[in-house]
PDB file of N, CA and C in Angstrom:
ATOM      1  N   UNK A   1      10.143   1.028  -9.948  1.00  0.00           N
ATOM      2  CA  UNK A   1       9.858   1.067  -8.529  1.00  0.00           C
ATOM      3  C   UNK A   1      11.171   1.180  -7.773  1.00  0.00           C
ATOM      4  N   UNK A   2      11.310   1.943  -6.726  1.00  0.00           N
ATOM      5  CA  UNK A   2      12.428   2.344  -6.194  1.00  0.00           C
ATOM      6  C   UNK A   2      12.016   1.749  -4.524  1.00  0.00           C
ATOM      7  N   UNK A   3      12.986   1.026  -4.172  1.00  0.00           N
ATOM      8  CA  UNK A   3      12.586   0.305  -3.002  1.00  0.00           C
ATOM      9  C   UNK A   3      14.096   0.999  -1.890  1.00  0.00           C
ATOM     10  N   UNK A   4      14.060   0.357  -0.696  1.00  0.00           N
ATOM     11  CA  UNK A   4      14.449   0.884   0.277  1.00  0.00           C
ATOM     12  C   UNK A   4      16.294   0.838   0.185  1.00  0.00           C
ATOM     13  N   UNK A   5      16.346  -0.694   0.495  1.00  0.00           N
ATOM     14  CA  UNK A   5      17.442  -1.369   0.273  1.00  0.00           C
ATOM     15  C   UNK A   5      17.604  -2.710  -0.365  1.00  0.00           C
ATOM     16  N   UNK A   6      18.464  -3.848  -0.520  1.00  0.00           N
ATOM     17  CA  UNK A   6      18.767  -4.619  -0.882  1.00  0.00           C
ATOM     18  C   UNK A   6      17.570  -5.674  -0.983  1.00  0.00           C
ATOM     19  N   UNK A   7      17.578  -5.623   0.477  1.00  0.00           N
ATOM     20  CA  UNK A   7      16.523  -6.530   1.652  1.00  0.00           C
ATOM     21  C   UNK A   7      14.699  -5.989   1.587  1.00  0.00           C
ATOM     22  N   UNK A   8      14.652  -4.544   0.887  1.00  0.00           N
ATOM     23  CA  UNK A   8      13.442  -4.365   1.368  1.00  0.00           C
ATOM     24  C   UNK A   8      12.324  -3.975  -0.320  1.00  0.00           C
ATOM     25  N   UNK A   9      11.626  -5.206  -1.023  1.00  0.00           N
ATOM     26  CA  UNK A   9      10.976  -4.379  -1.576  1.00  0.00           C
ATOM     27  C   UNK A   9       9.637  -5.074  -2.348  1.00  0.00           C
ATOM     28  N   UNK A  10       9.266  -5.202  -3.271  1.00  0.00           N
ATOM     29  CA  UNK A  10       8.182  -6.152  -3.944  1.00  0.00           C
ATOM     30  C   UNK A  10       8.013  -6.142  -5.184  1.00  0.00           C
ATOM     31  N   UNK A  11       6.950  -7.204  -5.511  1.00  0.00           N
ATOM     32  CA  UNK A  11       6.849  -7.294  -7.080  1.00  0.00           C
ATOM     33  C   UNK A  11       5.332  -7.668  -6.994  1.00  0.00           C
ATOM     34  N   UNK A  12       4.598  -7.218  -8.292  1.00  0.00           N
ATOM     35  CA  UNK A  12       3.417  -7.825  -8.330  1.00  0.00           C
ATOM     36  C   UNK A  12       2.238  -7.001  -8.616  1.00  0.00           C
ATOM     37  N   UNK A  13       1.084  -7.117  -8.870  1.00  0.00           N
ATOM     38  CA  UNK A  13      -0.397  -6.099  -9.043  1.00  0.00           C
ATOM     39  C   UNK A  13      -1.214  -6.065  -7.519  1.00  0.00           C
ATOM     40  N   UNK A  14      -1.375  -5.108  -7.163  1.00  0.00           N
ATOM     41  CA  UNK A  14      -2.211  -4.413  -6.229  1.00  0.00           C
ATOM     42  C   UNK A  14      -2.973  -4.237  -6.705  1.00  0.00           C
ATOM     43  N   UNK A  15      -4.497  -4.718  -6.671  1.00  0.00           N
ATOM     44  CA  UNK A  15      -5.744  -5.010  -7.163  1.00  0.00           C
ATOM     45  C   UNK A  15      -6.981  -3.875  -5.769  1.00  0.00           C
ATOM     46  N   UNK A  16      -7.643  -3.139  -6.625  1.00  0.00           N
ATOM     47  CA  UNK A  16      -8.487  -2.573  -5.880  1.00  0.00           C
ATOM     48  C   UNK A  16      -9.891  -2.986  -6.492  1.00  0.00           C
ATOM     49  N   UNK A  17     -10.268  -3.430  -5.837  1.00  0.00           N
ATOM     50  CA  UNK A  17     -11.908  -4.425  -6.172  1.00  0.00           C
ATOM     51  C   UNK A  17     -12.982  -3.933  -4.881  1.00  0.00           C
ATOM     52  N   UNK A  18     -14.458  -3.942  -5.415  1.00  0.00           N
ATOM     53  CA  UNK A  18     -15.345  -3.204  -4.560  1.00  0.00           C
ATOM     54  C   UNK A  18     -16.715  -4.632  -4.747  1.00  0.00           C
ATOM     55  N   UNK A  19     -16.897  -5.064  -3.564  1.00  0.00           N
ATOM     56  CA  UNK A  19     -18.002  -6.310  -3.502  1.00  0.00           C
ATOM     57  C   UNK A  19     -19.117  -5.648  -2.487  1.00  0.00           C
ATOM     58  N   UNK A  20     -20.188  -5.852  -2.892  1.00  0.00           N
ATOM     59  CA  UNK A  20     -21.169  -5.277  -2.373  1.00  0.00           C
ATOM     60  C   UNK A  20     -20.982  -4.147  -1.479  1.00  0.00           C
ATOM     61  N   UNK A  21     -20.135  -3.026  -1.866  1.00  0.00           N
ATOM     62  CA  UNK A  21     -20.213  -2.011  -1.148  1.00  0.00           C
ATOM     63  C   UNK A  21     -18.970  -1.461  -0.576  1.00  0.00           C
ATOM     64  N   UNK A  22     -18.251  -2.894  -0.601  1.00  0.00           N
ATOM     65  CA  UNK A  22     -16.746  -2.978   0.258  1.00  0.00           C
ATOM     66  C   UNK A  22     -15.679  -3.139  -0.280  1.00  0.00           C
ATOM     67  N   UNK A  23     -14.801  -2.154  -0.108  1.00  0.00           N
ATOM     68  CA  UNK A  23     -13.832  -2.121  -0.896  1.00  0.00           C
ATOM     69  C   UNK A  23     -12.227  -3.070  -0.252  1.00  0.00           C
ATOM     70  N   UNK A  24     -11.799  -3.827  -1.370  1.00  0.00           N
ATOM     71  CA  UNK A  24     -10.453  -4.687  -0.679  1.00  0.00           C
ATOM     72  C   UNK A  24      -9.294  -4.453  -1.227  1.00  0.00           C
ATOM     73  N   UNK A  25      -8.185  -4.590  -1.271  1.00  0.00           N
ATOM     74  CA  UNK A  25      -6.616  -4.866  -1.465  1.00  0.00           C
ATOM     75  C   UNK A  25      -6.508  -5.912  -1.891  1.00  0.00           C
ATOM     76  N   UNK A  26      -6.078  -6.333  -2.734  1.00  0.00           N
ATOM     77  CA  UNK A  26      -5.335  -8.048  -2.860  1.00  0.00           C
ATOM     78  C   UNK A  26      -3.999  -7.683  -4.041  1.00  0.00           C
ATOM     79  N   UNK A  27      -3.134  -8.225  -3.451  1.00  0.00           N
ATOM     80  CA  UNK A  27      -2.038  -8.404  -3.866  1.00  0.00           C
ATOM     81  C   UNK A  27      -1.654  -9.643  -4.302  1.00  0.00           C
ATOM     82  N   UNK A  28      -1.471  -9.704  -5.716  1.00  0.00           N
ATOM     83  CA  UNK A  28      -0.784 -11.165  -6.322  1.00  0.00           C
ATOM     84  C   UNK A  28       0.296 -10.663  -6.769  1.00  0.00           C
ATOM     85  N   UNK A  29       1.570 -11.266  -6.023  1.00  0.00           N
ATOM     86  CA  UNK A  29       2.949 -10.757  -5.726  1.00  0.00           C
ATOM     87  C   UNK A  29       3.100 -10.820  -4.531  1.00  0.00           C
ATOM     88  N   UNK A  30       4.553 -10.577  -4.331  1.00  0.00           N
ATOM     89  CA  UNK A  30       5.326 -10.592  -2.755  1.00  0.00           C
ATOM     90  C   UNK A  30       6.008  -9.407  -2.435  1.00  0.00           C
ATOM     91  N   UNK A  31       5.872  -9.487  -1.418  1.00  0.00           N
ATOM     92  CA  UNK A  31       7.103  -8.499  -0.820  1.00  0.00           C
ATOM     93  C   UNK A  31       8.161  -9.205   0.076  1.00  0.00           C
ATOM     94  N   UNK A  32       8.962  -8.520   0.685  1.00  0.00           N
ATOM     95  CA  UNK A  32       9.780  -9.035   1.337  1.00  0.00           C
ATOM     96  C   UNK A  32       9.145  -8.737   2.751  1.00  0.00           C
ATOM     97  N   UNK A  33       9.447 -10.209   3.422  1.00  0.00           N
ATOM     98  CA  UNK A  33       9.051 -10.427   4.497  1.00  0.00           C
ATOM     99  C   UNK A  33       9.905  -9.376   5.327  1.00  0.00           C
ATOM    100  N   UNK A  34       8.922  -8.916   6.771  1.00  0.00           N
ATOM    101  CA  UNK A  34       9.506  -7.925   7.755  1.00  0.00           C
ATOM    102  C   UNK A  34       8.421  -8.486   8.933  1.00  0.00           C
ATOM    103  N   UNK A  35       8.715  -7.438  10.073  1.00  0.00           N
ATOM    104  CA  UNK A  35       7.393  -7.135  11.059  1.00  0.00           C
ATOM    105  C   UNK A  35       6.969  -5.460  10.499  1.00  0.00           C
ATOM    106  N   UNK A  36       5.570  -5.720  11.726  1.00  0.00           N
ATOM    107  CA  UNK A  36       4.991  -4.603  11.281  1.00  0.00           C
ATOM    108  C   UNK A  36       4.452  -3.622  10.277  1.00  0.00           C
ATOM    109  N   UNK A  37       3.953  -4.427   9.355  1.00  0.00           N
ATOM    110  CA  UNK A  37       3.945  -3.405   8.196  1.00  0.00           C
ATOM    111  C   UNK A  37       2.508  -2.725   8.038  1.00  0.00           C
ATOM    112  N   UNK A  38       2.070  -2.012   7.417  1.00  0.00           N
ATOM    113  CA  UNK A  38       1.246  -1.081   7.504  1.00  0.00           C
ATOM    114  C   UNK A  38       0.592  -1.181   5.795  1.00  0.00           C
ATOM    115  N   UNK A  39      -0.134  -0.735   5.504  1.00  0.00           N
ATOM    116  CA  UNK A  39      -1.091  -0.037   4.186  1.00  0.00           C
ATOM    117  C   UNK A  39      -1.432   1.369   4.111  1.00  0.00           C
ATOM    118  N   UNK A  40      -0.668   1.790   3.420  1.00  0.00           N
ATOM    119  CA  UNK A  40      -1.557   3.351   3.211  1.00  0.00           C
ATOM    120  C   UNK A  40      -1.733   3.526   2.391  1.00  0.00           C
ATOM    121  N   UNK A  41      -2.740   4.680   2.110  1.00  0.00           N
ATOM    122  CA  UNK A  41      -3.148   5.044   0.887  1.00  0.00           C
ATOM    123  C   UNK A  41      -2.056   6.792   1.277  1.00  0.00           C
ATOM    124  N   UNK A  42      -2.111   7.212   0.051  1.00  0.00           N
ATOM    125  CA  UNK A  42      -1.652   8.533   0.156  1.00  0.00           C
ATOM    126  C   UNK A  42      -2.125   9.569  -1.149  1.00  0.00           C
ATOM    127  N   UNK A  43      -1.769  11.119  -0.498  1.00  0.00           N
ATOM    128  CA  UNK A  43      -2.143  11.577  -1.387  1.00  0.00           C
ATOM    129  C   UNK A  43      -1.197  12.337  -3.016  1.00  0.00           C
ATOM    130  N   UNK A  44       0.309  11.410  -2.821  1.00  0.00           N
ATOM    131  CA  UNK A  44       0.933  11.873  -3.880  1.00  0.00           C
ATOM    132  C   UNK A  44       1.714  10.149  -3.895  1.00  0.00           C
ATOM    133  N   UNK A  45       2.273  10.386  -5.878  1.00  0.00           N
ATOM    134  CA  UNK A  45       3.225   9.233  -5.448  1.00  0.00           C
ATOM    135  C   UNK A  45       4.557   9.414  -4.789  1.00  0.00           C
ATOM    136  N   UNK A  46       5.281   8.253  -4.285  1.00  0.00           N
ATOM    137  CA  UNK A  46       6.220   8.762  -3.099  1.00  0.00           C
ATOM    138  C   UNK A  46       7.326   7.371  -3.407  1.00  0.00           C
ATOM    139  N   UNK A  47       9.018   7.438  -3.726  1.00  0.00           N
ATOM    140  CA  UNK A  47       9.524   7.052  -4.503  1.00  0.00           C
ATOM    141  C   UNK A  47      10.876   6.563  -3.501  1.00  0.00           C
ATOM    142  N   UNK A  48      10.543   7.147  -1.627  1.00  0.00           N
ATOM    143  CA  UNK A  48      11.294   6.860  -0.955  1.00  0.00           C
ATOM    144  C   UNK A  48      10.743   7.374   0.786  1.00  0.00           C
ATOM    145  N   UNK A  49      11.127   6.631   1.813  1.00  0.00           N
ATOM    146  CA  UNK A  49      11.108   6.647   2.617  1.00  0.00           C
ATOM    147  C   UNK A  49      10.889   8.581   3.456  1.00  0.00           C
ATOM    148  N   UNK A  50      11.703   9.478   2.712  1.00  0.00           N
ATOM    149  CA  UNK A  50      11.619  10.921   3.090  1.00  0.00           C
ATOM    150  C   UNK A  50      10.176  11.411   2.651  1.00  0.00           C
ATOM    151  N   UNK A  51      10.587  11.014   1.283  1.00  0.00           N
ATOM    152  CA  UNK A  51       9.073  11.606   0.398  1.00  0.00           C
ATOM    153  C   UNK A  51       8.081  11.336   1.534  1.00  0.00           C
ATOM    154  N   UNK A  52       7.900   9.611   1.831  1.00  0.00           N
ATOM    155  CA  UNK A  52       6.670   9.053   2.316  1.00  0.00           C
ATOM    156  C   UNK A  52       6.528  10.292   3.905  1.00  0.00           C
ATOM    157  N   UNK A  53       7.359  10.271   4.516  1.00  0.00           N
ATOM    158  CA  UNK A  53       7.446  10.932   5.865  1.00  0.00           C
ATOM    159  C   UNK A  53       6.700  12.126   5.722  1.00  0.00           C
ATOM    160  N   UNK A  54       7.325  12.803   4.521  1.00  0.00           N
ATOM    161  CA  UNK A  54       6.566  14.583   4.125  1.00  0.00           C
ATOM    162  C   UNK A  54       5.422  14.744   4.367  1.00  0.00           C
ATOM    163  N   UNK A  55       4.502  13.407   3.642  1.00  0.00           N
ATOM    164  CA  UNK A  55       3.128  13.154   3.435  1.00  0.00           C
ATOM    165  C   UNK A  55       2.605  12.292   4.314  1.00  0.00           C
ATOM    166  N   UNK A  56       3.306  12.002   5.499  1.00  0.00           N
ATOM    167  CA  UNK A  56       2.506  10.701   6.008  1.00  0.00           C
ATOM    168  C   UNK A  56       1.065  11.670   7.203  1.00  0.00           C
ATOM    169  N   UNK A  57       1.269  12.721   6.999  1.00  0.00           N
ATOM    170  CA  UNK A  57      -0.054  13.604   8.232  1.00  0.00           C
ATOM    171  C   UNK A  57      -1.002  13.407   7.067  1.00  0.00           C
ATOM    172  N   UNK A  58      -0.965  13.404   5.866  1.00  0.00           N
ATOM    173  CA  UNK A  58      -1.852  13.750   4.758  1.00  0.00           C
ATOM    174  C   UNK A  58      -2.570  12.215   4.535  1.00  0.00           C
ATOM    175  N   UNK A  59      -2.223  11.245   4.815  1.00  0.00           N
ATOM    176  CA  UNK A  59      -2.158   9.521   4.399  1.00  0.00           C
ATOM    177  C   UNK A  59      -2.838   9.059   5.340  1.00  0.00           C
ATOM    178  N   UNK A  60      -3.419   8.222   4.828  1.00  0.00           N
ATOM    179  CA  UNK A  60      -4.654   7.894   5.865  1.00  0.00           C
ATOM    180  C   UNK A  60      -4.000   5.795   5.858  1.00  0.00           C
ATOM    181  N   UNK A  61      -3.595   5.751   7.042  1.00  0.00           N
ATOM    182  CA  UNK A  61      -3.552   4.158   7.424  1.00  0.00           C
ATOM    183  C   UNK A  61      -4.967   3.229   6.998  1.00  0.00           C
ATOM    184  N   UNK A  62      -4.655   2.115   6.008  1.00  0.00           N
ATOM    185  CA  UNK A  62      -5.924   1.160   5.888  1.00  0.00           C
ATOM    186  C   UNK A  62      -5.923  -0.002   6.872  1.00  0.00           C
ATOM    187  N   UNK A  63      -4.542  -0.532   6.461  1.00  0.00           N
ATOM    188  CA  UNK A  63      -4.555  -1.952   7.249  1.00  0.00           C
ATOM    189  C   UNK A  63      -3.196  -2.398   7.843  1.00  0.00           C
ATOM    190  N   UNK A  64      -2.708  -3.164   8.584  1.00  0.00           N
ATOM    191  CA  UNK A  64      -1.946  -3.850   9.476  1.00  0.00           C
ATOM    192  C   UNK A  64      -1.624  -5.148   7.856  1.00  0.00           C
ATOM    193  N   UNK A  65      -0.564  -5.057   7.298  1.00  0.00           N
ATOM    194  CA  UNK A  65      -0.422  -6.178   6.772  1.00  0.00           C
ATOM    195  C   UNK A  65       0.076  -7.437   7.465  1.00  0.00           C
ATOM    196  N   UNK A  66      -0.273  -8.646   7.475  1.00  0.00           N
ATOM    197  CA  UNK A  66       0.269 -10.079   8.332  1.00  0.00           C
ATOM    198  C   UNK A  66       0.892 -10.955   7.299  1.00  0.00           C
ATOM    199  N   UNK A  67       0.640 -10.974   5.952  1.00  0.00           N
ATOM    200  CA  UNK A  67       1.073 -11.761   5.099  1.00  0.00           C
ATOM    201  C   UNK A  67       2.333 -10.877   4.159  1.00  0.00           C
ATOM    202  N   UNK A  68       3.083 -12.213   3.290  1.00  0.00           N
ATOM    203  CA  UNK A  68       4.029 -11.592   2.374  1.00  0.00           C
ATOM    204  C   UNK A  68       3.448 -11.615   0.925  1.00  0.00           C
ATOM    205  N   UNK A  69       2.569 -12.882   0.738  1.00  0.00           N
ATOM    206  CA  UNK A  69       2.391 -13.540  -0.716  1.00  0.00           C
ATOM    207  C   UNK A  69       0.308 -13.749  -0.763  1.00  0.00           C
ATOM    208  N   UNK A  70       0.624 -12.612  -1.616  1.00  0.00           N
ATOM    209  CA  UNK A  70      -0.577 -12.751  -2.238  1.00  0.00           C
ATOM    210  C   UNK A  70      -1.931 -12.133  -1.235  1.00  0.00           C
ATOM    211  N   UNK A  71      -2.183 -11.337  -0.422  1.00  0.00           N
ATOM    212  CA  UNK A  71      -2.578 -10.966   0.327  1.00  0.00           C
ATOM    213  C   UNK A  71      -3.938 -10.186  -0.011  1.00  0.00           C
ATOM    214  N   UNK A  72      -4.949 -10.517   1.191  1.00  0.00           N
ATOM    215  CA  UNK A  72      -6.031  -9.660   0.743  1.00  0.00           C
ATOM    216  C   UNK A  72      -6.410  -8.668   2.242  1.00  0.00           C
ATOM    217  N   UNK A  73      -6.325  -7.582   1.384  1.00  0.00           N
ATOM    218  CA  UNK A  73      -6.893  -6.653   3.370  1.00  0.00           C
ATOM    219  C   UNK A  73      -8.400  -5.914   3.000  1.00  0.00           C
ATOM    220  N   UNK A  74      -9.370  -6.076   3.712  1.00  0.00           N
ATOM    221  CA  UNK A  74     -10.413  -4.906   3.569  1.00  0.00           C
ATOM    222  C   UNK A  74     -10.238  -3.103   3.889  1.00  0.00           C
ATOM    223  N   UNK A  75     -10.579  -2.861   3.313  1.00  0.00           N
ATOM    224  CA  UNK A  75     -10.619  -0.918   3.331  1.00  0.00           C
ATOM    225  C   UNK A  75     -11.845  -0.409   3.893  1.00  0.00           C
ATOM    226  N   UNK A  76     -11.264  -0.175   5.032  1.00  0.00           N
ATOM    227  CA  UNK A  76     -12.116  -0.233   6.364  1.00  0.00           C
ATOM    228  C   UNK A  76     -13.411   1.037   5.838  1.00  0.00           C
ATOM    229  N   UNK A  77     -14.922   0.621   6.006  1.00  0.00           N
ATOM    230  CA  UNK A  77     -16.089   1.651   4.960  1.00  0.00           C
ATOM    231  C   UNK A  77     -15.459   3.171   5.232  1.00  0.00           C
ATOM    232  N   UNK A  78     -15.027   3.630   6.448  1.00  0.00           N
ATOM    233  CA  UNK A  78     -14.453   5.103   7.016  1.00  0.00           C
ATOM    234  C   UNK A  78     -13.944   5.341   5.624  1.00  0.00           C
ATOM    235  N   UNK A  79     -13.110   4.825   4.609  1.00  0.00           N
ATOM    236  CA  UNK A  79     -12.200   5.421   3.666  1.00  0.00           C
ATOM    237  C   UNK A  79     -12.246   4.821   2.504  1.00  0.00           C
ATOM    238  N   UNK A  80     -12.631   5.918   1.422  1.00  0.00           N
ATOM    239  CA  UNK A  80     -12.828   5.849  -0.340  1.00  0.00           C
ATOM    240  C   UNK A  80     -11.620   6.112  -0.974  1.00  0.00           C
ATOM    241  N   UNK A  81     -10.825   4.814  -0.984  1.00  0.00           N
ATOM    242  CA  UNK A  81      -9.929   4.640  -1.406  1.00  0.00           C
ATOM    243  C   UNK A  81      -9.593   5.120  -2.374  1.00  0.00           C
ATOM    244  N   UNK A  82     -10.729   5.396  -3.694  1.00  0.00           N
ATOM    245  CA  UNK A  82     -10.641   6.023  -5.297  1.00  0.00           C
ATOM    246  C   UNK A  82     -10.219   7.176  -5.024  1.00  0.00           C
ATOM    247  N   UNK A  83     -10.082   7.810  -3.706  1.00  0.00           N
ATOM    248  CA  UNK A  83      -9.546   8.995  -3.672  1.00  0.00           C
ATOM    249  C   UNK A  83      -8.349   9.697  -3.267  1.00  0.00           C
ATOM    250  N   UNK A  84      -7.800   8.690  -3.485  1.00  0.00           N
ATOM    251  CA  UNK A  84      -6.210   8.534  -3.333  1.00  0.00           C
ATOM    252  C   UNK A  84      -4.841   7.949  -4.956  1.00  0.00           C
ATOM    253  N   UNK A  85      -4.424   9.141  -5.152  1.00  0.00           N
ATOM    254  CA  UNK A  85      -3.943   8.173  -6.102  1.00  0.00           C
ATOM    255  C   UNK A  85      -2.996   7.497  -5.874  1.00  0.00           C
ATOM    256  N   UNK A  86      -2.206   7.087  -4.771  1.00  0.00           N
ATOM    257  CA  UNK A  86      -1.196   5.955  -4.709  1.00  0.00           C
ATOM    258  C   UNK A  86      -0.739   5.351  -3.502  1.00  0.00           C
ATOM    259  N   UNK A  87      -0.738   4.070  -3.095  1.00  0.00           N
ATOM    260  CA  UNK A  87      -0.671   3.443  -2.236  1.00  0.00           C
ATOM    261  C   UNK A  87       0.918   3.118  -1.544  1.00  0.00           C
ATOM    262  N   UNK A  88       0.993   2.714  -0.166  1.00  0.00           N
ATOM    263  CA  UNK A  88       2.528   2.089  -0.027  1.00  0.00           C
ATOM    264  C   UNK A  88       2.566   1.471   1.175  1.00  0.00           C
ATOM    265  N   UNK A  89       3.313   0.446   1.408  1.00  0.00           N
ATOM    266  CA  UNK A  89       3.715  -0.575   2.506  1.00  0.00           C
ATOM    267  C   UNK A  89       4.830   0.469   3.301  1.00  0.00           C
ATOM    268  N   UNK A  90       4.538  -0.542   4.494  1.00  0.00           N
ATOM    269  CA  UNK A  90       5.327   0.645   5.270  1.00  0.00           C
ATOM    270  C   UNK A  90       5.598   0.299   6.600  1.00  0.00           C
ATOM    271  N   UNK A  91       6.824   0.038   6.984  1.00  0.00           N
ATOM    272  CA  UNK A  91       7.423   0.091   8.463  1.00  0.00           C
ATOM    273  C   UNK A  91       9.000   0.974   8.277  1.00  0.00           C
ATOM    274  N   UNK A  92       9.837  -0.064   7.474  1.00  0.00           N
ATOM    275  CA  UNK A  92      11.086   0.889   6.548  1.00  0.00           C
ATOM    276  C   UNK A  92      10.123   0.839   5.319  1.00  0.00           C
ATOM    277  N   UNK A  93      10.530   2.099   4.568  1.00  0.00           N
ATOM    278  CA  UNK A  93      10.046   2.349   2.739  1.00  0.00           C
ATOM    279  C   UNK A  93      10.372   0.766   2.382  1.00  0.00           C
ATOM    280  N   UNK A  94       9.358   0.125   2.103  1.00  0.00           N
ATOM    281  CA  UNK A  94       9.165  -1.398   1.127  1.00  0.00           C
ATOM    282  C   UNK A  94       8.777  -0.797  -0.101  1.00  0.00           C
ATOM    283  N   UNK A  95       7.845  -0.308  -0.266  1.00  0.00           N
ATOM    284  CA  UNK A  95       7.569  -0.205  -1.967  1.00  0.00           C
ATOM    285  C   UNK A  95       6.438   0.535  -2.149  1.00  0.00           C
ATOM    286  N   UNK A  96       6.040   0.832  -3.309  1.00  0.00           N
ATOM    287  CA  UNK A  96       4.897   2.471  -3.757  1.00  0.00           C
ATOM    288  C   UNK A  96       4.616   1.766  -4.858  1.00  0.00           C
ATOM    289  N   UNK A  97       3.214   2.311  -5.037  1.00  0.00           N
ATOM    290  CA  UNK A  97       2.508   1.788  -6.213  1.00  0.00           C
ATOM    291  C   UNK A  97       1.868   3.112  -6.646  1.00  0.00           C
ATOM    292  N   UNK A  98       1.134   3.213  -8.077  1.00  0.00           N
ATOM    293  CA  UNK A  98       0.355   4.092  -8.455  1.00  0.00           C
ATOM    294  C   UNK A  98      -0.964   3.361  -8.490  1.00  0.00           C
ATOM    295  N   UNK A  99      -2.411   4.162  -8.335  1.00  0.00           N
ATOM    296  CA  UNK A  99      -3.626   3.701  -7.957  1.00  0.00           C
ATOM    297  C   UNK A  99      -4.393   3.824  -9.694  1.00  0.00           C
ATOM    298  N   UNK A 100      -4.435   2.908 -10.221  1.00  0.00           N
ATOM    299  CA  UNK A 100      -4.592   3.850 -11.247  1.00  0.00           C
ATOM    300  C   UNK A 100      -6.288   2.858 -11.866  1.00  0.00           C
ATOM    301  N   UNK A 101      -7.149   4.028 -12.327  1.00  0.00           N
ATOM    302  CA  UNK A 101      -8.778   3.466 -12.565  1.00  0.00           C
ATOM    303  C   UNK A 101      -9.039   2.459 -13.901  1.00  0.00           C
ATOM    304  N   UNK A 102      -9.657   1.825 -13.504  1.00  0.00           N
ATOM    305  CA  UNK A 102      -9.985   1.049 -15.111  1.00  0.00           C
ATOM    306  C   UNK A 102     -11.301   0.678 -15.615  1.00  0.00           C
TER     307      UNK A 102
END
């Protein structure tokens, strides 16, 4: 995982789970605390802050993150997340994940 800077990045499993219909986020792991951070899903993986920019018209915003540790966000019904293969936090490039099925 290739993170921003010193100060900016995470560790941990990004969990995509579906409960009666509804699909959530939960993160067991941290990131580094900031303001403003964001959830997206996207449609390539993206390994830095430029990459993410290229693709961000293509990336569809899920959620407003508020927490650092261990976090759960809903995936608002508008968006089928399985159809994205890789996710990323986002105000400066924090960190990229791959979406991957099991």
């Amino acid at each position: 995982m290739k993170v921003s800077d010193a100060y900016h990045g995470g560790e941990g499993t990004l969990h995509l789970t579906q409960e009666t219909g509804q699909y959530f986020f939960t993160l067991e792991g941290r990131v580094s605390p900031g303001p403003d951070y964001k959830l997206y899903l996207t449609p390539a993986y993206v390994e830095d802050e430029a990459e993410f920019l290229a693709i961000k018209s293509q990336s569809v915003r899920v959620a407003d993150i508020t927490g650092f540790d261990n976090f759960r966000v809903d995936v608002p019904m508008s968006i089928d997340p399985t159809q994205y293969p890789a996710v990323i936090r986002f105000r400066e490039f924090i960190t990229a994940g791959r979406l991957e099925a099991k």
